[in-house]
C-alpha atoms as a PDB file:
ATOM      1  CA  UNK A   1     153.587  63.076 149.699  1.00  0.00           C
ATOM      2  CA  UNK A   2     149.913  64.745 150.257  1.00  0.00           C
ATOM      3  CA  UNK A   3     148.800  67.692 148.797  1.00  0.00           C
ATOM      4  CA  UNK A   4     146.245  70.128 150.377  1.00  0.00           C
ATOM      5  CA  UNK A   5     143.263  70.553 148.135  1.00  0.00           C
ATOM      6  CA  UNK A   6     141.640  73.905 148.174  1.00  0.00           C
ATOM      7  CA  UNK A   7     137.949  72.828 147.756  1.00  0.00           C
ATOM      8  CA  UNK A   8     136.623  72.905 150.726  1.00  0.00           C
ATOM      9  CA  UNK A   9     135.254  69.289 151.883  1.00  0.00           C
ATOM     10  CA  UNK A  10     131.469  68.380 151.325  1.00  0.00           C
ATOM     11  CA  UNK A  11     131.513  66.559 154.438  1.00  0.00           C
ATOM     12  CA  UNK A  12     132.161  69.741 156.947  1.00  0.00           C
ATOM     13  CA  UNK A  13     129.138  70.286 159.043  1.00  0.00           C
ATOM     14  CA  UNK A  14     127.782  73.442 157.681  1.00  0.00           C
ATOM     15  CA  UNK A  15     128.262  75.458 161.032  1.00  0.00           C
ATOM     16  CA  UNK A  16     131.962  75.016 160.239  1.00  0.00           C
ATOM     17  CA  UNK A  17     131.263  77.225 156.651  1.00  0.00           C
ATOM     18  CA  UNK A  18     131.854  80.942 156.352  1.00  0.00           C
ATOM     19  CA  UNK A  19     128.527  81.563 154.694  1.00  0.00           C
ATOM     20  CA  UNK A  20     126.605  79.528 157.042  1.00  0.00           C
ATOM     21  CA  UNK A  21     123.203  81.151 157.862  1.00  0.00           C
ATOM     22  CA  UNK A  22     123.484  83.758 155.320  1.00  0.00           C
ATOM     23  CA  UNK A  23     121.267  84.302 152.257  1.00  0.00           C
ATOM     24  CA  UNK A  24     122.929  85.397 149.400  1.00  0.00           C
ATOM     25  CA  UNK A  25     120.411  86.967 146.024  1.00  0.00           C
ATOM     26  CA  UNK A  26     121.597  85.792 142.840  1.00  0.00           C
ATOM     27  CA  UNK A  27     120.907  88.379 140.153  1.00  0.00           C
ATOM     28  CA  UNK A  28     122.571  86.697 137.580  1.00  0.00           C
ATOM     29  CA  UNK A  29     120.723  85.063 134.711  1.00  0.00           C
ATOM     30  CA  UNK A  30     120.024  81.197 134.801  1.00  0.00           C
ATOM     31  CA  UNK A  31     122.270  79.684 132.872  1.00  0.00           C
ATOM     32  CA  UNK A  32     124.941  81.673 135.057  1.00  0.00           C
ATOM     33  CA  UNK A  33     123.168  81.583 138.307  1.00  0.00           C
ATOM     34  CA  UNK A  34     123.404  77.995 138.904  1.00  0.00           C
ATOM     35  CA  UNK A  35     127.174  78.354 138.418  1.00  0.00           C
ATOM     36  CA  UNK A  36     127.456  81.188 141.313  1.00  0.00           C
ATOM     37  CA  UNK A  37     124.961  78.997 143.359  1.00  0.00           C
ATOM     38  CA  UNK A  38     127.138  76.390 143.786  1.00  0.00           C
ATOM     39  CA  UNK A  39     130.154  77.831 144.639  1.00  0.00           C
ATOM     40  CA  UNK A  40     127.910  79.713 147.298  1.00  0.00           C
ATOM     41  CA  UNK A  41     126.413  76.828 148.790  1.00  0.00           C
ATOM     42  CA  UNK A  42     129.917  75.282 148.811  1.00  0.00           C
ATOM     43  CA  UNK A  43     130.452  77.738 151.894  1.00  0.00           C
ATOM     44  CA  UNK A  44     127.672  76.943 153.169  1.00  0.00           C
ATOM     45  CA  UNK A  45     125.475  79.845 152.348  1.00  0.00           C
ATOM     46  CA  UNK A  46     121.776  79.795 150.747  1.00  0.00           C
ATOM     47  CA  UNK A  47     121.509  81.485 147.545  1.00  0.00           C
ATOM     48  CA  UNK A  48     118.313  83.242 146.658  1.00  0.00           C
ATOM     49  CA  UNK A  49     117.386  82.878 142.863  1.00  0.00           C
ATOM     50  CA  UNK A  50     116.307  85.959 141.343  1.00  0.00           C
ATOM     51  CA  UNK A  51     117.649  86.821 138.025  1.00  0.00           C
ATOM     52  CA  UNK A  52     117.358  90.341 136.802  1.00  0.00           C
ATOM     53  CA  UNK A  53     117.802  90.082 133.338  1.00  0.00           C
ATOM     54  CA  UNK A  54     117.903  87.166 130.894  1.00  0.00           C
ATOM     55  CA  UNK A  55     119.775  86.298 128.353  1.00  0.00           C
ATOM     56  CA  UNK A  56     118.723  84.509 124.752  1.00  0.00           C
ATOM     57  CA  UNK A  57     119.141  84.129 121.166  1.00  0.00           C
ATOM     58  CA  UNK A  58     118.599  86.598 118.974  1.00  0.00           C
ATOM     59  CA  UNK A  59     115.122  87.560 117.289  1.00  0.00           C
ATOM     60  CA  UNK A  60     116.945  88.594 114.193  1.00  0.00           C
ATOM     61  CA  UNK A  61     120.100  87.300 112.809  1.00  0.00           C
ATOM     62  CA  UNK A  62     120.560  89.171 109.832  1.00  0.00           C
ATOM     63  CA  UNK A  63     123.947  90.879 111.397  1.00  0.00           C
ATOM     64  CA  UNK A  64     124.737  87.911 112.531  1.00  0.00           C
ATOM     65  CA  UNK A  65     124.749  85.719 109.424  1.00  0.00           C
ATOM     66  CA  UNK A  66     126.702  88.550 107.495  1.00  0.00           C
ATOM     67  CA  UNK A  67     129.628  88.692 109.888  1.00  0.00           C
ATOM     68  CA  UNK A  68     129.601  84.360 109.942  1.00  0.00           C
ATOM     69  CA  UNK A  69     129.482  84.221 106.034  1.00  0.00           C
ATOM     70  CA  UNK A  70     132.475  86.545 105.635  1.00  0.00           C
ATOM     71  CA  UNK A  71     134.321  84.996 109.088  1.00  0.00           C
ATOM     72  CA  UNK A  72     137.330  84.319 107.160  1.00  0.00           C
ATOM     73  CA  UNK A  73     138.123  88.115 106.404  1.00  0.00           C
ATOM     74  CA  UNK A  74     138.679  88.540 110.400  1.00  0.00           C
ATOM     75  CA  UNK A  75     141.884  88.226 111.946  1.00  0.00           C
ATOM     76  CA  UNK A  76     140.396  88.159 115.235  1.00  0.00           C
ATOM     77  CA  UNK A  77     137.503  87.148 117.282  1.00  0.00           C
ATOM     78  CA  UNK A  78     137.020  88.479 120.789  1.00  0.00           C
ATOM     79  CA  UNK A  79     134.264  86.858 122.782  1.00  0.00           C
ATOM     80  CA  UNK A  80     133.938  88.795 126.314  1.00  0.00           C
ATOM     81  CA  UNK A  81     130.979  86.526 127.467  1.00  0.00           C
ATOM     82  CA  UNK A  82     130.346  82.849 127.282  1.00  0.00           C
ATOM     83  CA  UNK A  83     127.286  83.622 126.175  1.00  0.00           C
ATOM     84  CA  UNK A  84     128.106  85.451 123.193  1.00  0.00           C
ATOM     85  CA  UNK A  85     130.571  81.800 122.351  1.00  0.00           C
ATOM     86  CA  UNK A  86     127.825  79.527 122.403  1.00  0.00           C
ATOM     87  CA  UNK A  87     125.396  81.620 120.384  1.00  0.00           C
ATOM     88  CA  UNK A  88     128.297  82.519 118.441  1.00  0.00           C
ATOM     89  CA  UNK A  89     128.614  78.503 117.481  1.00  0.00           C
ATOM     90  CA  UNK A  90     125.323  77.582 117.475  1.00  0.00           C
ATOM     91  CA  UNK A  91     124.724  79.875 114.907  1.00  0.00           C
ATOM     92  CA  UNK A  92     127.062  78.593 112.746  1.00  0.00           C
ATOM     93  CA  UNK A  93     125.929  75.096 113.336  1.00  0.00           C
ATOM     94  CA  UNK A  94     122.771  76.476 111.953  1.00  0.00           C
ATOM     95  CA  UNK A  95     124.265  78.065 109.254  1.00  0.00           C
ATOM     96  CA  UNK A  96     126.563  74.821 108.173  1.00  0.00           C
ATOM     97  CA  UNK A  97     129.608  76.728 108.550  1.00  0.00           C
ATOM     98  CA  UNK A  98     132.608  74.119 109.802  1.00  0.00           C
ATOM     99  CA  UNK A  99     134.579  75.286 112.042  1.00  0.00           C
ATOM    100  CA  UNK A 100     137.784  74.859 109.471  1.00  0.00           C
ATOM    101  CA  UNK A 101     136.428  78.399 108.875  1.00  0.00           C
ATOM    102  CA  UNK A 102     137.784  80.055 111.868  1.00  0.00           C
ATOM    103  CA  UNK A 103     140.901  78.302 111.320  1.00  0.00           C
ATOM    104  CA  UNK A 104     142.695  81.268 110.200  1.00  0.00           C
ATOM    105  CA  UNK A 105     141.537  83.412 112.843  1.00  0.00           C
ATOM    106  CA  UNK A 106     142.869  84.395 116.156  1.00  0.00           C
ATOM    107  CA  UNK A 107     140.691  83.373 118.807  1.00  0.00           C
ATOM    108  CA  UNK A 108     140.512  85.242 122.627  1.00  0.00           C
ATOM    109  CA  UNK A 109     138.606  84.388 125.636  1.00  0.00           C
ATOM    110  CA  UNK A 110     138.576  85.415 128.726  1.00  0.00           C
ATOM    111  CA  UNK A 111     139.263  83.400 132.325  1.00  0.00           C
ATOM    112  CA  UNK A 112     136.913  80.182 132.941  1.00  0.00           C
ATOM    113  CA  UNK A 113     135.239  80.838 129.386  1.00  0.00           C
ATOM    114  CA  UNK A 114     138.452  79.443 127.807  1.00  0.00           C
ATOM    115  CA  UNK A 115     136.831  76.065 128.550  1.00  0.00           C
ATOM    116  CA  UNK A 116     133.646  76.657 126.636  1.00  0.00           C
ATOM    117  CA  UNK A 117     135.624  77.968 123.587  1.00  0.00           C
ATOM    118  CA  UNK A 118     138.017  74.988 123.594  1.00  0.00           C
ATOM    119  CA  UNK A 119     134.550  72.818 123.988  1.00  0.00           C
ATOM    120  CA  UNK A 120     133.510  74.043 120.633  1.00  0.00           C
ATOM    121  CA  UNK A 121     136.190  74.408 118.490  1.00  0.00           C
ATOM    122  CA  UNK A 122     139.647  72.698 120.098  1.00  0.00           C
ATOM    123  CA  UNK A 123     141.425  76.392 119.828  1.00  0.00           C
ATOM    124  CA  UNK A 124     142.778  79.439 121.803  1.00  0.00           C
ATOM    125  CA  UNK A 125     144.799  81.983 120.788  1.00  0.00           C
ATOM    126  CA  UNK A 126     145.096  84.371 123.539  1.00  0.00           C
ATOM    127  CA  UNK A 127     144.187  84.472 126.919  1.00  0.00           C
ATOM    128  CA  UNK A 128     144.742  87.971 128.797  1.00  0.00           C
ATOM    129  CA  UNK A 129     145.814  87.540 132.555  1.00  0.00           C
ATOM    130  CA  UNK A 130     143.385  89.972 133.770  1.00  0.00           C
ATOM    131  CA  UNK A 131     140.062  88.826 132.719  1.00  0.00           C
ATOM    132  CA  UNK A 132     138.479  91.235 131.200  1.00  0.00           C
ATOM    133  CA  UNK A 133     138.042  93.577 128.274  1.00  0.00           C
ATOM    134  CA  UNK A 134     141.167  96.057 129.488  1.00  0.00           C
ATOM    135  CA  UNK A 135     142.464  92.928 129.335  1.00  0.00           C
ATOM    136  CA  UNK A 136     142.747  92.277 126.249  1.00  0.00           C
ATOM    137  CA  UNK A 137     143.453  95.847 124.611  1.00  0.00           C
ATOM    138  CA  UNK A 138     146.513  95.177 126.826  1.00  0.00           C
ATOM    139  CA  UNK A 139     147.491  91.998 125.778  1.00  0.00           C
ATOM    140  CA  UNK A 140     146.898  92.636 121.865  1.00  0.00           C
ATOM    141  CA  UNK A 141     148.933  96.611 122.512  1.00  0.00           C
ATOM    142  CA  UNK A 142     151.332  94.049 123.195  1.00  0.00           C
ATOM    143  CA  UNK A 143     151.712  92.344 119.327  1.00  0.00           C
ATOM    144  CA  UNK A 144     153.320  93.759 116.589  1.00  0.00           C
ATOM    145  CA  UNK A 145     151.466  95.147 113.761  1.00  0.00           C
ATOM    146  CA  UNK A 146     148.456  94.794 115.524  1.00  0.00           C
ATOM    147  CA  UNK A 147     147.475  98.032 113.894  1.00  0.00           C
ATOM    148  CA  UNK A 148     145.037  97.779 110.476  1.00  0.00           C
ATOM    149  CA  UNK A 149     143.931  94.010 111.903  1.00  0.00           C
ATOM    150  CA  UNK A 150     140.183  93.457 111.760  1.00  0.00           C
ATOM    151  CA  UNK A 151     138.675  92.239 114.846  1.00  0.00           C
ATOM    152  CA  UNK A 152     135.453  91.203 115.167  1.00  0.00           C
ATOM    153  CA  UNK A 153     133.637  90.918 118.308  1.00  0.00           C
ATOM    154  CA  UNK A 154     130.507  88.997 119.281  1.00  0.00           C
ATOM    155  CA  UNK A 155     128.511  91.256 121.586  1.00  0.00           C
ATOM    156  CA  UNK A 156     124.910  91.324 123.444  1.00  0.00           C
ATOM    157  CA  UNK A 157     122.012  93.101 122.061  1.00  0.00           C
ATOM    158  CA  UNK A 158     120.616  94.789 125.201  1.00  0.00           C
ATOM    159  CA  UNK A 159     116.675  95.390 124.760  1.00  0.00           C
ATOM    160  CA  UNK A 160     114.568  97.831 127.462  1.00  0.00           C
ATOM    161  CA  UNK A 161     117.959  98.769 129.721  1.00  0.00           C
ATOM    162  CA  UNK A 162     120.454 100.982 129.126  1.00  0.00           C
ATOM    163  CA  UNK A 163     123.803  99.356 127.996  1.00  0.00           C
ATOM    164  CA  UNK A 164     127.044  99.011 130.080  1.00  0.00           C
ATOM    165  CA  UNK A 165     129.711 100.794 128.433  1.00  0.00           C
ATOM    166  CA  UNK A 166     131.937  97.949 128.905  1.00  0.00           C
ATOM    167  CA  UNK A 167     131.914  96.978 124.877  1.00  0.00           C
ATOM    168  CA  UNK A 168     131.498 100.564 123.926  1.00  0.00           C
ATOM    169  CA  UNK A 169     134.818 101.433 125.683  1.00  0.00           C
ATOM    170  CA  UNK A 170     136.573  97.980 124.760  1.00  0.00           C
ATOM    171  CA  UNK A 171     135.618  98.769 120.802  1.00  0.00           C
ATOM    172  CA  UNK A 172     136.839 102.514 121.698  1.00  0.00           C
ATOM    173  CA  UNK A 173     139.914 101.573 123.255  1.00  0.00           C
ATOM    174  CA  UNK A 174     140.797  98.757 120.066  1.00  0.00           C
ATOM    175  CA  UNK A 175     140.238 101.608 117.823  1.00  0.00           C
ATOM    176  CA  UNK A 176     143.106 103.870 119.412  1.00  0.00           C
ATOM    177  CA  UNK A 177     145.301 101.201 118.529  1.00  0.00           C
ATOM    178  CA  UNK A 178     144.511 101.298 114.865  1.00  0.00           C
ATOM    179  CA  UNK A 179     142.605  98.346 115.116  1.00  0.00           C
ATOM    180  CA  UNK A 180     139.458  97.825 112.428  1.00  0.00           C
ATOM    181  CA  UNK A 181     136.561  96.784 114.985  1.00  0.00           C
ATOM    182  CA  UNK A 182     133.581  94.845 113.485  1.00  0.00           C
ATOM    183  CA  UNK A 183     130.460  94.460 116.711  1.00  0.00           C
ATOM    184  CA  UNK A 184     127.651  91.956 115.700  1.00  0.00           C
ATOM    185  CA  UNK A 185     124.689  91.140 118.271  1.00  0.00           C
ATOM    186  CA  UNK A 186     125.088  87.685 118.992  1.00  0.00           C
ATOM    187  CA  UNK A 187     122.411  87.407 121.764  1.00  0.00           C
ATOM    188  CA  UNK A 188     120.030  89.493 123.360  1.00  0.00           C
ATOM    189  CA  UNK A 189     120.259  90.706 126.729  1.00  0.00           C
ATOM    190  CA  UNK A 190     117.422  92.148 128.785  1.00  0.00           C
ATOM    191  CA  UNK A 191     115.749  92.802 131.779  1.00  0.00           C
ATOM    192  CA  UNK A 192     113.391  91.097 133.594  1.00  0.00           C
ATOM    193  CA  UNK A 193     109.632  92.258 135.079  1.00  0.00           C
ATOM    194  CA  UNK A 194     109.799  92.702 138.659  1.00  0.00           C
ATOM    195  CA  UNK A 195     106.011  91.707 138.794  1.00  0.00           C
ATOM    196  CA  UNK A 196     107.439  88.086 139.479  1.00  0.00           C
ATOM    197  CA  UNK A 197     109.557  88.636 142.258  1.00  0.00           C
ATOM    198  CA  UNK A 198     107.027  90.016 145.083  1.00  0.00           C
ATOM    199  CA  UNK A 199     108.859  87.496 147.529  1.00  0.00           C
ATOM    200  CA  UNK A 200     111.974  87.941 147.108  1.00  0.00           C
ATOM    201  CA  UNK A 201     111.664  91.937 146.503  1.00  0.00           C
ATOM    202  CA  UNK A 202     109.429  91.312 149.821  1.00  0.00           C
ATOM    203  CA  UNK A 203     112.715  89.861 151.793  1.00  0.00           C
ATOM    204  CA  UNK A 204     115.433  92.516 150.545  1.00  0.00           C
ATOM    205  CA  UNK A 205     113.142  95.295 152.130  1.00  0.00           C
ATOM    206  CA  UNK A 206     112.570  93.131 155.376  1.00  0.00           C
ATOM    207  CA  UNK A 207     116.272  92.751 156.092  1.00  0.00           C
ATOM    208  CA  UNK A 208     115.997  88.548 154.975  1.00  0.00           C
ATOM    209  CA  UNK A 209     119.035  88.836 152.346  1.00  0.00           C
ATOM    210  CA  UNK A 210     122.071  89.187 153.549  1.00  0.00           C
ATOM    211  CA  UNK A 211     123.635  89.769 150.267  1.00  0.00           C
ATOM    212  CA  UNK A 212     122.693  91.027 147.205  1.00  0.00           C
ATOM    213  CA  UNK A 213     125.426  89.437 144.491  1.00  0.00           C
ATOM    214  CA  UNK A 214     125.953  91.493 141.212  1.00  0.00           C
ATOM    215  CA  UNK A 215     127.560  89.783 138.583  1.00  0.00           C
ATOM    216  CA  UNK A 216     127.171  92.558 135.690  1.00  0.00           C
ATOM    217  CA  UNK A 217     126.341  96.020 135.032  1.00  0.00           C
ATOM    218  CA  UNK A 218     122.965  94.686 133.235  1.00  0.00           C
ATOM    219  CA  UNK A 219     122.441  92.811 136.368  1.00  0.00           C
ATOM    220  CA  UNK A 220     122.399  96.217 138.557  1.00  0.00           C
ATOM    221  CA  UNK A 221     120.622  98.595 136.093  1.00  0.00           C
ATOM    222  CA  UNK A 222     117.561  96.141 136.172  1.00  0.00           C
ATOM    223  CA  UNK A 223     117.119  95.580 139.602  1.00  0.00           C
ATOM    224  CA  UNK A 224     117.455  99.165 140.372  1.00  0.00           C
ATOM    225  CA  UNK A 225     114.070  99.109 137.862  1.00  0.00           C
ATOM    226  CA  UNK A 226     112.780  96.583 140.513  1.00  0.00           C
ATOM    227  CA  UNK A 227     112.868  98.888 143.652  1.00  0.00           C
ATOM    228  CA  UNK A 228     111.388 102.083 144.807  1.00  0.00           C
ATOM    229  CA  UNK A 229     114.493 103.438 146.590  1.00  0.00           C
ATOM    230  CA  UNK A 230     117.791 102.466 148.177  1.00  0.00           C
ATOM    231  CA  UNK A 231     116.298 102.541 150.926  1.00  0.00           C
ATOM    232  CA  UNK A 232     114.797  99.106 149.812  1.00  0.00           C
ATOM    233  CA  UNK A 233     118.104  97.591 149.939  1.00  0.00           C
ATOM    234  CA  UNK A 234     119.758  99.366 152.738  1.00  0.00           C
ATOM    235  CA  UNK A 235     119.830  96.431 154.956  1.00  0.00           C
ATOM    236  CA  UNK A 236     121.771  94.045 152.462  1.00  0.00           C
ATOM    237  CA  UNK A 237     125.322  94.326 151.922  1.00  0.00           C
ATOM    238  CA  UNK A 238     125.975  94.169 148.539  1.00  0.00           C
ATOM    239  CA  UNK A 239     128.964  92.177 146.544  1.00  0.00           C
ATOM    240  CA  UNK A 240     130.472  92.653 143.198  1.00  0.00           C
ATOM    241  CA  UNK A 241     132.057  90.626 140.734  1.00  0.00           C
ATOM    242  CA  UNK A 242     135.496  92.440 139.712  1.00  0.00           C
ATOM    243  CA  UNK A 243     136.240  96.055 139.715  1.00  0.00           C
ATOM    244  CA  UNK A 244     134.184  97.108 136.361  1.00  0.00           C
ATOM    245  CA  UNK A 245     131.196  96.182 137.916  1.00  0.00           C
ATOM    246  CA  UNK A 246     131.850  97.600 141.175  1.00  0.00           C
ATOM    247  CA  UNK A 247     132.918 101.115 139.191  1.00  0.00           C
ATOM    248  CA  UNK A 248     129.715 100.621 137.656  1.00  0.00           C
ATOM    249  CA  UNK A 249     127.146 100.070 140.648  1.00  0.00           C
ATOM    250  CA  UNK A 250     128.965 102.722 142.093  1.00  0.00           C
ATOM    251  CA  UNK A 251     127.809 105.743 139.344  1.00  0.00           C
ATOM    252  CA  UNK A 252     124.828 104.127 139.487  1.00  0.00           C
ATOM    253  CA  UNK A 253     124.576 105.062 143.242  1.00  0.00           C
ATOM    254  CA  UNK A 254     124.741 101.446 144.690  1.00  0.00           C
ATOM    255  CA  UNK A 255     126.996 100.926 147.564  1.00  0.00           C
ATOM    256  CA  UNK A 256     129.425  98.541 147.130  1.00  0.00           C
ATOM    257  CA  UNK A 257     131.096  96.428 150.179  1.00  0.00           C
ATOM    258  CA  UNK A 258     132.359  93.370 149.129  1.00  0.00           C
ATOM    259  CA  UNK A 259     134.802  92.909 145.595  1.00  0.00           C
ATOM    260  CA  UNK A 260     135.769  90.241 144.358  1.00  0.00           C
ATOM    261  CA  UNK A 261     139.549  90.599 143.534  1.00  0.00           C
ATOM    262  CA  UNK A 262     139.614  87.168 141.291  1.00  0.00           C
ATOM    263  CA  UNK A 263     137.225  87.276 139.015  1.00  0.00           C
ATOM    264  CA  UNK A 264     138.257  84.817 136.774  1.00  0.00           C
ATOM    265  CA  UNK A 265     135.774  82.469 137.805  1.00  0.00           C
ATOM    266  CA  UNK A 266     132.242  82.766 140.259  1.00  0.00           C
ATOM    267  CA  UNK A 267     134.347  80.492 142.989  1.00  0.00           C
ATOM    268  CA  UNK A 268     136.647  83.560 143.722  1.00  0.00           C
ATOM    269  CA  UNK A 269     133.515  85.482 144.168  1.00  0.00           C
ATOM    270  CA  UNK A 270     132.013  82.957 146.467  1.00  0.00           C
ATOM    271  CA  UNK A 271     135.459  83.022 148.431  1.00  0.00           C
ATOM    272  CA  UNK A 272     135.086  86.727 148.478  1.00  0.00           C
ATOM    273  CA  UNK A 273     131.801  87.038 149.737  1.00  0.00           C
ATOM    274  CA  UNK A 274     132.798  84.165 152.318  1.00  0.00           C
ATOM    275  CA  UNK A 275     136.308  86.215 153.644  1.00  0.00           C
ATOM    276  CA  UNK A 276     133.853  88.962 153.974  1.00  0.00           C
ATOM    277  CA  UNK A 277     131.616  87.368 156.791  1.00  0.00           C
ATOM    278  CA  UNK A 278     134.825  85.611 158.250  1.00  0.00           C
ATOM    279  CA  UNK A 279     137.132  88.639 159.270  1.00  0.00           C
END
């Protein structure tokens, strides 16, 4: 009996692929962007590299090191980013704290990032179905006596943009629910200067990219910091990665065309982007 894979063959002459011809702009930061790239160039398209924030450790830890030193008090840890899990462990490989010291906690991650979390420390407690912060308030509404728990949540420190409410509203929402929410900056997140981007800033306002691909609120706010006016952009159709950011580029003005529906992981985005160009 054969089974039908869904990756799509590396052997398919690239006139064959959805995205074939197109140039898709990567916003995301690098150690994301490579991710998205491939699952891009996997149908067929040409990604465009230009990340418009960065992410990176933190330049003070102080937070940090209080919140890893009393870890066992927690009953949960929420990561909503791989980023904030590997700072999250690296920092307490720095610190000499085993990882027998989250054994007591409840652990959550969200979609692909499960695999990165299981990388570092062999555990999982919860794993919403929709991936993302709502996510989880519904999952944990869900427990009993989920009230008076203490929660702590690894978040970005976002430097010189302002932030997505996306924590804010997740550490709101956990609150209503009686919840005791704990936020420690974990990494930093800012923007990038445009000054290094005359090329590709040069091709969005010549019509050259087909796509402009936004894989976070940060991600939007900065490159709106990187052009003069919408009408800059008004030749690329722009994509989003899951409804939050797509509510978000939207109040920030940006018009939004293509959503991607699973965004568990940057192939559904590709895929979206790709059913786009193929209806």
């Amino acid at each position: 009996m054969h089974t039908q894979s869904t990756e799509i063959n590396l052997l398919t002459s690239s006139r064959e692929l959805p995205l074939y011809g197109k140039r898709i702009l990567v916003t995301a930061p690098r150690n994301y962007a490579y991710r998205l790239s491939e699952q891009i160039i996997k149908q067929g398209g040409s990604p465009i590299f230009m990340p418009t924030i960065e992410t990176c450790y933190l330049s003070n830890y102080t937070k940090l090191d209080i919140a890893l030193n009393y870890i066992g008090e927690f009953d949960w840890i929420l990561f909503t980013s791989r980023n904030g899990i590997t700072a999250f462990f690296h920092r307490m490989n720095d610190l000499d704290i085993p990882i027998s010291a989250i054994q007591k906690c409840h652990l959550c991650a969200l979609g692909k990032d499960v695999e990165s979390l299981l990388s570092f420390c062999g555990k999982v407690d919860l794993i919403p179905t929709e991936s993302s912060p709502a996510g989880i308030v519904a999952e944990l509404a869900k427990l009993p006596q989920i009230h008076d728990q203490k929660v702590l949540i690894p978040a970005p420190e976002v430097v010189g943009l302002p932030e997505p409410d996306i924590v804010p509203n997740l550490i709101t929402d956990l609150r209503e629910l009686g919840i005791k929410v704990t936020r420690v900056p974990t990494y930093t997140t800012q923007g990038l200067d445009k000054s290094i981007y005359g090329m590709e800033l040069n091709l969005i306002r010549q019509g050259m990219i087909d796509v402009i691909a936004f894989s976070s609120t940060a991600e939007v706010e900065s490159f709106l910091t990187m052009v003069n006016s919408p009408s800059d952009y008004e030749r690329c159709t722009v994509a989003c990665f899951g409804p939050y950011t797509t509510a978000n580029a939207r109040k920030l003005g940006v018009n939004v065309s293509i959503v991607s529906r699973d965004y568990s992981s940057f192939q559904g985005f590709a895929e979206a982007i790709a059913t786009f160009f193929s209806l």
